[in-house]
ModelCIF file with pLDDT and N, C-alpha, C, O atoms, coordinates in Angstrom:
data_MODEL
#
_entry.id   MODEL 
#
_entity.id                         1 
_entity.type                       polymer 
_entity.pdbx_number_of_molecules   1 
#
_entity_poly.entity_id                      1 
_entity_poly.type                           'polypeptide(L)' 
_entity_poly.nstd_linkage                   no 
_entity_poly.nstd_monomer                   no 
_entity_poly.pdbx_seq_one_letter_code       
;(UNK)(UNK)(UNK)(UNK)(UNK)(UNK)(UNK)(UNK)(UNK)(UNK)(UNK)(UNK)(UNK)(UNK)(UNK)(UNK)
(UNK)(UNK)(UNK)(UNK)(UNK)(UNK)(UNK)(UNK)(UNK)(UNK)(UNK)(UNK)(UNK)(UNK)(UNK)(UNK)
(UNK)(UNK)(UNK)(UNK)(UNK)(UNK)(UNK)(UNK)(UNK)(UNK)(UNK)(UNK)(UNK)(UNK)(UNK)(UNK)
;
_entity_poly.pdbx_seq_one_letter_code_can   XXXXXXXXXXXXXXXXXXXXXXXXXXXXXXXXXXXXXXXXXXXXXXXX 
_entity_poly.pdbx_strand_id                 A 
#
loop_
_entity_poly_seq.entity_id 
_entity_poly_seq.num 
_entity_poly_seq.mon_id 
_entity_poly_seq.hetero 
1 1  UNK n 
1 2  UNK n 
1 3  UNK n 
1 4  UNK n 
1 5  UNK n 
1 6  UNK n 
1 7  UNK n 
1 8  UNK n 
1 9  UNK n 
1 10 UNK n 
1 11 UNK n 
1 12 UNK n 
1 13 UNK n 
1 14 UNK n 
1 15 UNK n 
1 16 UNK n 
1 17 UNK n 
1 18 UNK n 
1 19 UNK n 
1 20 UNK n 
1 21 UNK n 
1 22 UNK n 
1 23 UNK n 
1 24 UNK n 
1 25 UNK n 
1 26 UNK n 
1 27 UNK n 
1 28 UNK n 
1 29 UNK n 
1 30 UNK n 
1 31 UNK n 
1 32 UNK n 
1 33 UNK n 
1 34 UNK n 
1 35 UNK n 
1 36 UNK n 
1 37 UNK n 
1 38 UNK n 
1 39 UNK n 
1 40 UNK n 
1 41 UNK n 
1 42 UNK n 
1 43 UNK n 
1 44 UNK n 
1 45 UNK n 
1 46 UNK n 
1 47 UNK n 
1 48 UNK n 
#
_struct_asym.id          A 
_struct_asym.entity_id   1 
#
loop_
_ma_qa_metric.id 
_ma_qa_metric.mode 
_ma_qa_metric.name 
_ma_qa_metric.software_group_id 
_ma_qa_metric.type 
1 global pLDDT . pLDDT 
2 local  pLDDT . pLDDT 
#
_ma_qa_metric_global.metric_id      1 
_ma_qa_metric_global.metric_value   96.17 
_ma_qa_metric_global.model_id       1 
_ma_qa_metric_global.ordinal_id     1 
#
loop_
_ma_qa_metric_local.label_asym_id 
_ma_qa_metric_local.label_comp_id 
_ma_qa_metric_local.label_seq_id 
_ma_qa_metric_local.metric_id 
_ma_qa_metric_local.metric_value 
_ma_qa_metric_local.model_id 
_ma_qa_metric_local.ordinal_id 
A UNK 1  2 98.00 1 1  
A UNK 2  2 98.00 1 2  
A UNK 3  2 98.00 1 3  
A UNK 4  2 98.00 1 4  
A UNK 5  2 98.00 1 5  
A UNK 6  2 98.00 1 6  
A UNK 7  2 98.00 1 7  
A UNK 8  2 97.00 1 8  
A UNK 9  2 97.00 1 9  
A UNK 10 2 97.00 1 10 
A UNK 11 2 95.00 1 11 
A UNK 12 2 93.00 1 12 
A UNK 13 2 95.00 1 13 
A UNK 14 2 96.00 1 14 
A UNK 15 2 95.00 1 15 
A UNK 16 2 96.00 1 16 
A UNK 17 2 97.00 1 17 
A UNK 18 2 96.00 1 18 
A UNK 19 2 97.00 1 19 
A UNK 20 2 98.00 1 20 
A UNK 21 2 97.00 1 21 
A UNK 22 2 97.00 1 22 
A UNK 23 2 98.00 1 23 
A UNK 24 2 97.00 1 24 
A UNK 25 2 98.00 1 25 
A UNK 26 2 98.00 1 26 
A UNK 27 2 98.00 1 27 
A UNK 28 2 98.00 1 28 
A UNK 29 2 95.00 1 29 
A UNK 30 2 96.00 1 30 
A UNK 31 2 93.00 1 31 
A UNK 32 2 93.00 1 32 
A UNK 33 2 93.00 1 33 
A UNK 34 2 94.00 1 34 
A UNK 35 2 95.00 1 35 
A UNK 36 2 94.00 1 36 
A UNK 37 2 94.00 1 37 
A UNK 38 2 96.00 1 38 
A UNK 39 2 97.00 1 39 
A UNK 40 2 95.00 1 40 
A UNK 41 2 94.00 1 41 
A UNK 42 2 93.00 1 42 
A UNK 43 2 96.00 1 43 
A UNK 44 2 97.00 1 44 
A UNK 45 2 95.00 1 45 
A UNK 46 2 96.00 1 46 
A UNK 47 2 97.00 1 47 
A UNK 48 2 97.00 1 48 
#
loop_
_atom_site.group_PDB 
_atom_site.id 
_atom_site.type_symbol 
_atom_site.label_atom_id 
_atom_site.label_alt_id 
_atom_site.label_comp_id 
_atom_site.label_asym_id 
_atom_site.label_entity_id 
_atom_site.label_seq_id 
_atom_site.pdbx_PDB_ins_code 
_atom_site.Cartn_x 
_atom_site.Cartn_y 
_atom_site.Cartn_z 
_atom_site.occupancy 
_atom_site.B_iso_or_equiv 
_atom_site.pdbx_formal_charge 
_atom_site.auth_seq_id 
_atom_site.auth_comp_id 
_atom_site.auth_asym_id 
_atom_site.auth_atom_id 
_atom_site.pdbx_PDB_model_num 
ATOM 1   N N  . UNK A 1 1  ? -6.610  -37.799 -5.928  1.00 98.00 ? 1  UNK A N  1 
ATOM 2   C CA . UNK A 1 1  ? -5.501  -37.950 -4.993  1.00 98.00 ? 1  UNK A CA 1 
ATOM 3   C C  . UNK A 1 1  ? -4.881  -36.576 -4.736  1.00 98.00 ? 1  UNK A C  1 
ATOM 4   O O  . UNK A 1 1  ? -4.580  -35.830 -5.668  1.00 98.00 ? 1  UNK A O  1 
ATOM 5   N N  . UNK A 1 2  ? -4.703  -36.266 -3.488  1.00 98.00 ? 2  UNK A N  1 
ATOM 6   C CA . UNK A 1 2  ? -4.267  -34.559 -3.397  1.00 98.00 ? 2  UNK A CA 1 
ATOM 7   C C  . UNK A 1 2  ? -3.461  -35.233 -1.700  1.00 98.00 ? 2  UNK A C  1 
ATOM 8   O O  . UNK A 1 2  ? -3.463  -36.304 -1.094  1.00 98.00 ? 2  UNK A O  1 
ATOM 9   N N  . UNK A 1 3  ? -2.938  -34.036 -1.530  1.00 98.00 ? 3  UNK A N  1 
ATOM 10  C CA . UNK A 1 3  ? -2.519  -33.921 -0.391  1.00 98.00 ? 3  UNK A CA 1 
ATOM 11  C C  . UNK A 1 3  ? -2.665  -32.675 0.666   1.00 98.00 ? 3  UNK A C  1 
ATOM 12  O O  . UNK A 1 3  ? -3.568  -32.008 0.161   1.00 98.00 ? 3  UNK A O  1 
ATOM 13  N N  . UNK A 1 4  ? -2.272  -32.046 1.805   1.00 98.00 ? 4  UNK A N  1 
ATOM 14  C CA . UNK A 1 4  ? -2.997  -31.038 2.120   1.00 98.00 ? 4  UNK A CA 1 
ATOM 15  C C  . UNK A 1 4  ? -1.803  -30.613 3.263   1.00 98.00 ? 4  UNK A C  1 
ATOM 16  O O  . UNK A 1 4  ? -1.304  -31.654 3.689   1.00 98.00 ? 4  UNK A O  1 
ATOM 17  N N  . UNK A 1 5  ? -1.380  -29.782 3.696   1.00 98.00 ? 5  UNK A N  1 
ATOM 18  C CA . UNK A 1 5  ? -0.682  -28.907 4.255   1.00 98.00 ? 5  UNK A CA 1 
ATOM 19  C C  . UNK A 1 5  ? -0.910  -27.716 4.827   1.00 98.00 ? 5  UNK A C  1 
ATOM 20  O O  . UNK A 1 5  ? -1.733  -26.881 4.451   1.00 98.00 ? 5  UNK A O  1 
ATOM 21  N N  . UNK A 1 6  ? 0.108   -27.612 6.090   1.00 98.00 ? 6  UNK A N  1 
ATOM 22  C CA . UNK A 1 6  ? -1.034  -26.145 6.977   1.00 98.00 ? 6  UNK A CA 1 
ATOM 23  C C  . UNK A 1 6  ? 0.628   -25.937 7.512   1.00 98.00 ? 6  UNK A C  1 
ATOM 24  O O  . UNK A 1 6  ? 1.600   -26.677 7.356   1.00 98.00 ? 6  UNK A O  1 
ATOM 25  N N  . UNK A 1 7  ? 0.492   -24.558 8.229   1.00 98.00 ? 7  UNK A N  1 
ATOM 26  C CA . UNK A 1 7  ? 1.338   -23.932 8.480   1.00 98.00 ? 7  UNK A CA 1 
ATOM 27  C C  . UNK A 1 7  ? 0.777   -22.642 9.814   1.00 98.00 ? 7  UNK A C  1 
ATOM 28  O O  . UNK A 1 7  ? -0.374  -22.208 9.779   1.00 98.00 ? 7  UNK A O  1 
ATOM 29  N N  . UNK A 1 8  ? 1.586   -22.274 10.683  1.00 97.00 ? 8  UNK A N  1 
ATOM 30  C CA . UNK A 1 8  ? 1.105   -21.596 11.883  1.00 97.00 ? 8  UNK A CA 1 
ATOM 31  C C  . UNK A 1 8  ? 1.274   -20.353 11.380  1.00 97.00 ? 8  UNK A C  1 
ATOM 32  O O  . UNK A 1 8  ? 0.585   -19.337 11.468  1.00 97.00 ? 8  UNK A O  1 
ATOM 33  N N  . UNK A 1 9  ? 2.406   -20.614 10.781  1.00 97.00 ? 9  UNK A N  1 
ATOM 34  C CA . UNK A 1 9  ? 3.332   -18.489 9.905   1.00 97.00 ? 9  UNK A CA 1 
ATOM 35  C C  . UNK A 1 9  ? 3.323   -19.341 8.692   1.00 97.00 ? 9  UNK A C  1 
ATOM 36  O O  . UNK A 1 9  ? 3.195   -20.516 8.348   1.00 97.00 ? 9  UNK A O  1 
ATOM 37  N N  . UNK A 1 10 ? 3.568   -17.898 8.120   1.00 97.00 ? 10 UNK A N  1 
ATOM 38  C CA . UNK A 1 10 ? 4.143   -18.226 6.360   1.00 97.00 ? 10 UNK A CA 1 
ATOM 39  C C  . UNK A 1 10 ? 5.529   -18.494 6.832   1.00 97.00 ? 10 UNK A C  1 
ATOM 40  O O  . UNK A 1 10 ? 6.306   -17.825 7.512   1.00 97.00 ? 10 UNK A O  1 
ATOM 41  N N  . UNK A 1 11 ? 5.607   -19.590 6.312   1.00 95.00 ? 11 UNK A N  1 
ATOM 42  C CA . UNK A 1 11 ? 7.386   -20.062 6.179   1.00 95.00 ? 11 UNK A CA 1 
ATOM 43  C C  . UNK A 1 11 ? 7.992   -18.911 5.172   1.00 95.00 ? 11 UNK A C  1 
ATOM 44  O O  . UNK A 1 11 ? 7.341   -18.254 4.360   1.00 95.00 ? 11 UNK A O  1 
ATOM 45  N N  . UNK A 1 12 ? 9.642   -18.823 5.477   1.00 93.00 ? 12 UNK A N  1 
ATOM 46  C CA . UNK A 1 12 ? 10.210  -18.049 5.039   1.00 93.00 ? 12 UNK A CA 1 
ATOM 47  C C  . UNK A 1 12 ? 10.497  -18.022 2.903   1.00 93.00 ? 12 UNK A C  1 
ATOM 48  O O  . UNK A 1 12 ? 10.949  -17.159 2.151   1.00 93.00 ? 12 UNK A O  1 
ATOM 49  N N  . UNK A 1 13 ? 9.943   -19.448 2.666   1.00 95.00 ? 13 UNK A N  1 
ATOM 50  C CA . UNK A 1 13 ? 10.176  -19.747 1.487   1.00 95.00 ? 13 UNK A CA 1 
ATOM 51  C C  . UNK A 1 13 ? 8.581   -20.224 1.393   1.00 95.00 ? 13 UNK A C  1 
ATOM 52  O O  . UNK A 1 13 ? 8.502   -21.452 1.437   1.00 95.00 ? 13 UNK A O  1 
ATOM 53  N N  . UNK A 1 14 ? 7.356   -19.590 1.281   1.00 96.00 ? 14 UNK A N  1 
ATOM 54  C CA . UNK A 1 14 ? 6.251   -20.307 1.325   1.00 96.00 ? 14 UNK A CA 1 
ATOM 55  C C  . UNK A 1 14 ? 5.718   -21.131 -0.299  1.00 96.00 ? 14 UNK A C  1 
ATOM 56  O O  . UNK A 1 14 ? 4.648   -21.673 -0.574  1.00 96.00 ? 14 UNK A O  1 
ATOM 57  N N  . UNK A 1 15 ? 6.774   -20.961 -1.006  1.00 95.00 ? 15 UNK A N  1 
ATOM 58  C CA . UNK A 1 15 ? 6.613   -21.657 -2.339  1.00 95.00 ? 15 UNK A CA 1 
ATOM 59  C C  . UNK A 1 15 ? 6.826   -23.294 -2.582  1.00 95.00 ? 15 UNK A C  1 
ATOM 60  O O  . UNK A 1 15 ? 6.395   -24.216 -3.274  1.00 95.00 ? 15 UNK A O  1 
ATOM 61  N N  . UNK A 1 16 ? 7.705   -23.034 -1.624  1.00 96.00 ? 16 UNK A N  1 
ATOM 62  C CA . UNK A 1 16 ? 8.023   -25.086 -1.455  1.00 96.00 ? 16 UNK A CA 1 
ATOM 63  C C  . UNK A 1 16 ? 7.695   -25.188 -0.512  1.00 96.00 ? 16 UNK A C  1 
ATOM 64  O O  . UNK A 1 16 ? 7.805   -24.538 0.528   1.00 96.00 ? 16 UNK A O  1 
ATOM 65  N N  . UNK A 1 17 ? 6.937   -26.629 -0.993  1.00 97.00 ? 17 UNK A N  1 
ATOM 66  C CA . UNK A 1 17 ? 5.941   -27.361 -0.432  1.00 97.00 ? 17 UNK A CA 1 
ATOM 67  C C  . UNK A 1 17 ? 6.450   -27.904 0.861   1.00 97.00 ? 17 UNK A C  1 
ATOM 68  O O  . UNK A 1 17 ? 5.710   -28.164 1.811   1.00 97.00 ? 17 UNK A O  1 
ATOM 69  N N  . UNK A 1 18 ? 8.179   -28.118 0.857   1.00 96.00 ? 18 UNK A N  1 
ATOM 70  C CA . UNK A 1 18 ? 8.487   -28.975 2.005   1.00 96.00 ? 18 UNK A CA 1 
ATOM 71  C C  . UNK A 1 18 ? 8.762   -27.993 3.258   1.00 96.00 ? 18 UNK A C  1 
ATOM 72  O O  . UNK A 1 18 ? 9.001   -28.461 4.371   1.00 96.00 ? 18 UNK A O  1 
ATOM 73  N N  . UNK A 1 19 ? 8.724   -26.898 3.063   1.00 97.00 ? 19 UNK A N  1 
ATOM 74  C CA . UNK A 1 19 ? 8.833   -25.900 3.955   1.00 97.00 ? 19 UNK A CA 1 
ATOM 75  C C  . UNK A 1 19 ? 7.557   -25.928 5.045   1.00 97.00 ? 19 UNK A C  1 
ATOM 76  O O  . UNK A 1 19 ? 7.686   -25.181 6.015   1.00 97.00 ? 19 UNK A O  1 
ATOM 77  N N  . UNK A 1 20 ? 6.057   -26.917 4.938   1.00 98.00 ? 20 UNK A N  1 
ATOM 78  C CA . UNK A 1 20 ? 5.390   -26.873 5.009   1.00 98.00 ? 20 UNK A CA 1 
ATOM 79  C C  . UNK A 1 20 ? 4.958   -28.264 6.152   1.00 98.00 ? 20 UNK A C  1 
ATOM 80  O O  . UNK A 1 20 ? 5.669   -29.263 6.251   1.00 98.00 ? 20 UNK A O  1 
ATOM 81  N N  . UNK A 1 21 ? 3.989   -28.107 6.741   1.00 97.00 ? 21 UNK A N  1 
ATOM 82  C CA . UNK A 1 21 ? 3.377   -29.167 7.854   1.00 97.00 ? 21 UNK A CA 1 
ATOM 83  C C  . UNK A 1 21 ? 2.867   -30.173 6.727   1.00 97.00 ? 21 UNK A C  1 
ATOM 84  O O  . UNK A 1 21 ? 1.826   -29.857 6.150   1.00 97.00 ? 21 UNK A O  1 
ATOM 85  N N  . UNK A 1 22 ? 3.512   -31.367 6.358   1.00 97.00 ? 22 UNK A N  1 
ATOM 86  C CA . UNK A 1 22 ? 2.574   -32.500 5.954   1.00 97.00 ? 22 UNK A CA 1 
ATOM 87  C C  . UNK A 1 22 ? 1.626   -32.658 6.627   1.00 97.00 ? 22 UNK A C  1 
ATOM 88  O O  . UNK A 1 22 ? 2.144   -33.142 7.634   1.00 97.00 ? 22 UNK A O  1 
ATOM 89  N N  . UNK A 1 23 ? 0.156   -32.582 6.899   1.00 98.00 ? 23 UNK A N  1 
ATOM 90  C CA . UNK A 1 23 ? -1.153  -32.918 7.485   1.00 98.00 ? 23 UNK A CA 1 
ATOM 91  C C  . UNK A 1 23 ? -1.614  -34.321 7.045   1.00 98.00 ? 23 UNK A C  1 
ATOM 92  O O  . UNK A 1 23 ? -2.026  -35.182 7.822   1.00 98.00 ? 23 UNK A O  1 
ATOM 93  N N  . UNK A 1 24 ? -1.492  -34.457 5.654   1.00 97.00 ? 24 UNK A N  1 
ATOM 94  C CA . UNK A 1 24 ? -2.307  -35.913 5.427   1.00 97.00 ? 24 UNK A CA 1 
ATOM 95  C C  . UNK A 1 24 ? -2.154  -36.261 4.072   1.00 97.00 ? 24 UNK A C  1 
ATOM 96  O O  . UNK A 1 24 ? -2.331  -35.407 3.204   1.00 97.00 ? 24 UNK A O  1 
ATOM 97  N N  . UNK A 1 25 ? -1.788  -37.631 3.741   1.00 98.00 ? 25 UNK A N  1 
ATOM 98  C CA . UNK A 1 25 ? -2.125  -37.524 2.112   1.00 98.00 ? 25 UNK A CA 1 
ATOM 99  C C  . UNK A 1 25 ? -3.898  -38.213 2.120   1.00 98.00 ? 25 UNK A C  1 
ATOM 100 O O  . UNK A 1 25 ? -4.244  -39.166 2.819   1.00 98.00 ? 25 UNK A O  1 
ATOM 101 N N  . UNK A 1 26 ? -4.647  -37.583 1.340   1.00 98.00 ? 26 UNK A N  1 
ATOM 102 C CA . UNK A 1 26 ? -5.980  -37.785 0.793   1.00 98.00 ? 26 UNK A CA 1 
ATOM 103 C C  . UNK A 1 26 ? -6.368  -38.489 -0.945  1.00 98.00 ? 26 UNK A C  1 
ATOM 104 O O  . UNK A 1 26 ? -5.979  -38.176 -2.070  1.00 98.00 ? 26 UNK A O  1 
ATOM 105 N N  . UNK A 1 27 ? -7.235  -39.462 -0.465  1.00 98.00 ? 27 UNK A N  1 
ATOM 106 C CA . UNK A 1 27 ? -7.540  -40.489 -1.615  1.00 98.00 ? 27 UNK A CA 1 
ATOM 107 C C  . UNK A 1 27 ? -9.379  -40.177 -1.752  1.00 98.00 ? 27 UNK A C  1 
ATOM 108 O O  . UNK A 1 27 ? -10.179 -40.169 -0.816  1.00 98.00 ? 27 UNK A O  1 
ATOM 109 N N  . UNK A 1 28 ? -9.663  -39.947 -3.200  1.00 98.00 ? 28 UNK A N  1 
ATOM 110 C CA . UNK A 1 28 ? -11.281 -39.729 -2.747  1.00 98.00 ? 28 UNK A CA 1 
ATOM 111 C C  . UNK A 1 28 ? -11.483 -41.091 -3.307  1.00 98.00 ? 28 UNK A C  1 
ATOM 112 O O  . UNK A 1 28 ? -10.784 -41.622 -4.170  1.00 98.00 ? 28 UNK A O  1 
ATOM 113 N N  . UNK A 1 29 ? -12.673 -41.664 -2.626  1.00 95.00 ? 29 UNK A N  1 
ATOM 114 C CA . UNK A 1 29 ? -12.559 -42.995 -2.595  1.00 95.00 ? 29 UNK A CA 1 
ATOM 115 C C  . UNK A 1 29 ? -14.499 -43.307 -3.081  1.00 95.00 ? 29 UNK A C  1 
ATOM 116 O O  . UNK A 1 29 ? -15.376 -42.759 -2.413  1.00 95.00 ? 29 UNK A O  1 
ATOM 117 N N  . UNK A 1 30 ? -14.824 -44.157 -4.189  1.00 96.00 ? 30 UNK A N  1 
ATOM 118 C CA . UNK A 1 30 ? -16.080 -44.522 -4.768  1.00 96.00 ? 30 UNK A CA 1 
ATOM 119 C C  . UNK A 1 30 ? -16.920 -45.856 -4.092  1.00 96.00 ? 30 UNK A C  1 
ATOM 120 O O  . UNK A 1 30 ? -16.927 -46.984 -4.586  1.00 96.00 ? 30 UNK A O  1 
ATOM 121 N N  . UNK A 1 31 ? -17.493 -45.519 -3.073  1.00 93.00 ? 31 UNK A N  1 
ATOM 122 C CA . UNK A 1 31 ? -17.626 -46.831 -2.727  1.00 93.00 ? 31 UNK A CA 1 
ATOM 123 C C  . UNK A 1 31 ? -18.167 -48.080 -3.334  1.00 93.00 ? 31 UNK A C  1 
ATOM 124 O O  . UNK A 1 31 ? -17.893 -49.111 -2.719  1.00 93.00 ? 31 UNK A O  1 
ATOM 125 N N  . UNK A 1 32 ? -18.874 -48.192 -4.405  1.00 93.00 ? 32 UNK A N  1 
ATOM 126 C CA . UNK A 1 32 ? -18.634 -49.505 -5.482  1.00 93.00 ? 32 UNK A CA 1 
ATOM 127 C C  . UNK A 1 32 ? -17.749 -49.912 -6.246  1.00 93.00 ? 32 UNK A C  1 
ATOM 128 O O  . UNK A 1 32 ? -17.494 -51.087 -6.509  1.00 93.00 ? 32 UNK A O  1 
ATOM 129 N N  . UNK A 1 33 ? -17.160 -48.829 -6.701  1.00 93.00 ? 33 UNK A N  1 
ATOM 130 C CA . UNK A 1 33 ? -15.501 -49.413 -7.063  1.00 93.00 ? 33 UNK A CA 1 
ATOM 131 C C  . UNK A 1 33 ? -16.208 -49.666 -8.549  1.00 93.00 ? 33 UNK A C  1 
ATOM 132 O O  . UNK A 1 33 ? -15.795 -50.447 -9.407  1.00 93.00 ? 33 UNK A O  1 
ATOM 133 N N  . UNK A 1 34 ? -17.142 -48.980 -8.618  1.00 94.00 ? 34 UNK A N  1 
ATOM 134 C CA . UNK A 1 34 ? -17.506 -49.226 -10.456 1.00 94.00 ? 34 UNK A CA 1 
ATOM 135 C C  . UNK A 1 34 ? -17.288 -48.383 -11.037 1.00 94.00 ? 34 UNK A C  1 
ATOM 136 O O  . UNK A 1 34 ? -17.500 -47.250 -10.605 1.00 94.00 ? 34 UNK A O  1 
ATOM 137 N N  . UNK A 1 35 ? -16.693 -48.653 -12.444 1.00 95.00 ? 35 UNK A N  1 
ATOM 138 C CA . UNK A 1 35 ? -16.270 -47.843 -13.415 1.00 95.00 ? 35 UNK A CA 1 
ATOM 139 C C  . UNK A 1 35 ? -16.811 -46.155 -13.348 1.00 95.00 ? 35 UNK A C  1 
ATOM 140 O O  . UNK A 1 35 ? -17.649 -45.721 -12.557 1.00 95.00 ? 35 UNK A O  1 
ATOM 141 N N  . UNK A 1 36 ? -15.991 -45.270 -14.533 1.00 94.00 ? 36 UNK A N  1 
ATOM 142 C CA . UNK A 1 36 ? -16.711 -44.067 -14.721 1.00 94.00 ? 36 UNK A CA 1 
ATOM 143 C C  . UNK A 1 36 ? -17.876 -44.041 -15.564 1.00 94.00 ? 36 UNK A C  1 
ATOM 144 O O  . UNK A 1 36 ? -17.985 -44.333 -16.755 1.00 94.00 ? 36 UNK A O  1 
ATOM 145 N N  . UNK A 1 37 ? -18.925 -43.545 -14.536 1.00 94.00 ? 37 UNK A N  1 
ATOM 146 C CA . UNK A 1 37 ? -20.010 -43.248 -15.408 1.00 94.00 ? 37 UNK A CA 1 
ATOM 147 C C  . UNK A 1 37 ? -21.271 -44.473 -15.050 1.00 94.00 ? 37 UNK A C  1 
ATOM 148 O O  . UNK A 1 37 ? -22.400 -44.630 -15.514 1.00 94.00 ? 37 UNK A O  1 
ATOM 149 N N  . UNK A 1 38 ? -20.498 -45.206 -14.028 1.00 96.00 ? 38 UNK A N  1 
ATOM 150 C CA . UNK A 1 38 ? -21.507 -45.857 -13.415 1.00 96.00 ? 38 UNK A CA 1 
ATOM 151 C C  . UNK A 1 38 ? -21.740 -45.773 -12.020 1.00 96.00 ? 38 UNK A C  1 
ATOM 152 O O  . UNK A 1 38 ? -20.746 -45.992 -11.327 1.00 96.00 ? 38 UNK A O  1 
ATOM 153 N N  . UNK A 1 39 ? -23.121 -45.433 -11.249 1.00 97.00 ? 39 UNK A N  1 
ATOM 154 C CA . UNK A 1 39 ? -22.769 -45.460 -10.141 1.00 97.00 ? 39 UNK A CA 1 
ATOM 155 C C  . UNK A 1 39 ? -24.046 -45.770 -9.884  1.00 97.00 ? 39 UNK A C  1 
ATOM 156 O O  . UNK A 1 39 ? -25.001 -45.700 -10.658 1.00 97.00 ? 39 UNK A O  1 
ATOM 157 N N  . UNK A 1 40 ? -24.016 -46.287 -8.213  1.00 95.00 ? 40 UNK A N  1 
ATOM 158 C CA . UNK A 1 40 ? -25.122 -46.689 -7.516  1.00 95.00 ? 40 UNK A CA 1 
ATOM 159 C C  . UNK A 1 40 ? -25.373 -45.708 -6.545  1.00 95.00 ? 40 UNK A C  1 
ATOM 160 O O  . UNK A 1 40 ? -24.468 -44.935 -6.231  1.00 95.00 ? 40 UNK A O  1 
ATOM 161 N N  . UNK A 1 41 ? -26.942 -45.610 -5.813  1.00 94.00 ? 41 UNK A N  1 
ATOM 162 C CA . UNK A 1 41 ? -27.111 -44.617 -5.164  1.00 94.00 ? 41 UNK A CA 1 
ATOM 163 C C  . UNK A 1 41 ? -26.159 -44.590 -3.797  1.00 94.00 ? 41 UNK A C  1 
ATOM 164 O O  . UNK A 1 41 ? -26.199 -43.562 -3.120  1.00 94.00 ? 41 UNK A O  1 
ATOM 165 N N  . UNK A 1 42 ? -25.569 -45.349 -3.503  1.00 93.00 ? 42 UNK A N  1 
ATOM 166 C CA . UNK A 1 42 ? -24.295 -45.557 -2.045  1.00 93.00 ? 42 UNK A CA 1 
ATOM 167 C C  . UNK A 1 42 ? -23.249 -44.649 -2.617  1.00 93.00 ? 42 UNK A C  1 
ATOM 168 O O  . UNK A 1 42 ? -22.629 -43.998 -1.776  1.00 93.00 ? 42 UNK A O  1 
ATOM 169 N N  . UNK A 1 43 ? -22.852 -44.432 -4.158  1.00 96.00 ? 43 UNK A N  1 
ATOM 170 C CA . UNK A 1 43 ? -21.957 -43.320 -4.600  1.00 96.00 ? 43 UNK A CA 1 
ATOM 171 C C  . UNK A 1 43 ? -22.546 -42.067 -4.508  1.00 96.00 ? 43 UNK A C  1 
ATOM 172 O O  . UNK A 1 43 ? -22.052 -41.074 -3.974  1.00 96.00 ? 43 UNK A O  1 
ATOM 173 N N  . UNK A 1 44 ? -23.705 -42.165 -5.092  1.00 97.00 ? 44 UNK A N  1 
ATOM 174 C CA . UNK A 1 44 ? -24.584 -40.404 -5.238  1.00 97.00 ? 44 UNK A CA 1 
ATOM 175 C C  . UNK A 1 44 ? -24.665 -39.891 -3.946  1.00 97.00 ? 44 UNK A C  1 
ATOM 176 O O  . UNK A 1 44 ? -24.372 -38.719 -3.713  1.00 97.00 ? 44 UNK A O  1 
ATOM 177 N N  . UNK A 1 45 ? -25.240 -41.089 -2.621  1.00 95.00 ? 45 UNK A N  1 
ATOM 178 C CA . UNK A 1 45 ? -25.283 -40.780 -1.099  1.00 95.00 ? 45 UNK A CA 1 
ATOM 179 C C  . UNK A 1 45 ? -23.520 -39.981 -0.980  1.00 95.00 ? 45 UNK A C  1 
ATOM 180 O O  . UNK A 1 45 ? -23.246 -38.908 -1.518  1.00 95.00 ? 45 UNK A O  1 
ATOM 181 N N  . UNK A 1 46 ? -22.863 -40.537 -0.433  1.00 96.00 ? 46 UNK A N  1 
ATOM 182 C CA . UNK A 1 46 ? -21.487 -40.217 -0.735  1.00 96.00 ? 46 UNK A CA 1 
ATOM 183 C C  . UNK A 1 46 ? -21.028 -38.943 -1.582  1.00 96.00 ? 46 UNK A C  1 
ATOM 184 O O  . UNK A 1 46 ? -20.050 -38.298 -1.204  1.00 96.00 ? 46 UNK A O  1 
ATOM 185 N N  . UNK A 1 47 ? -21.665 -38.620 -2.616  1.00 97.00 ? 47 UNK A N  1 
ATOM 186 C CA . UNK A 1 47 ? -20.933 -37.730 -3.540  1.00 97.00 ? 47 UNK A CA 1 
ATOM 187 C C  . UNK A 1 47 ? -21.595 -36.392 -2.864  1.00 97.00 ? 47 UNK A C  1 
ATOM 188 O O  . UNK A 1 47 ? -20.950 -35.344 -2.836  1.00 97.00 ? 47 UNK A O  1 
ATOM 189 N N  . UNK A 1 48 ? -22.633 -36.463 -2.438  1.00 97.00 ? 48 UNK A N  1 
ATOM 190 C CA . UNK A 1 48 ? -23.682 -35.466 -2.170  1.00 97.00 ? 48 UNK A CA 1 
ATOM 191 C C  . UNK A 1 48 ? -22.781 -34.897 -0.148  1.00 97.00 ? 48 UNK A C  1 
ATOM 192 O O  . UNK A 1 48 ? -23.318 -34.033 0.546   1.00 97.00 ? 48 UNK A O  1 
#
């Protein structure tokens, strides 16, 4: 889970985050939804 932020100039305070263009929040997402350490080739397709 991350999020991602962009900016045209360096904002005047470029240390906080809210000084900043929210772009998107991002989820990486497994498409079988099976545990760690198990995966099917639709995850490996995907991971690759």
């Amino acid at each position: 889970k991350y999020t991602v932020y962009g900016a045209k100039e360096l904002p005047a305070d470029p240390e906080n985050l809210e000084n900043w263009i929210l772009l998107r929040e991002c989820e990486s997402i497994k498409p079988s939804g099976l545990p760690i350490g198990q995966n099917t080739d639709e995850d490996i397709d995907h991971l690759n």
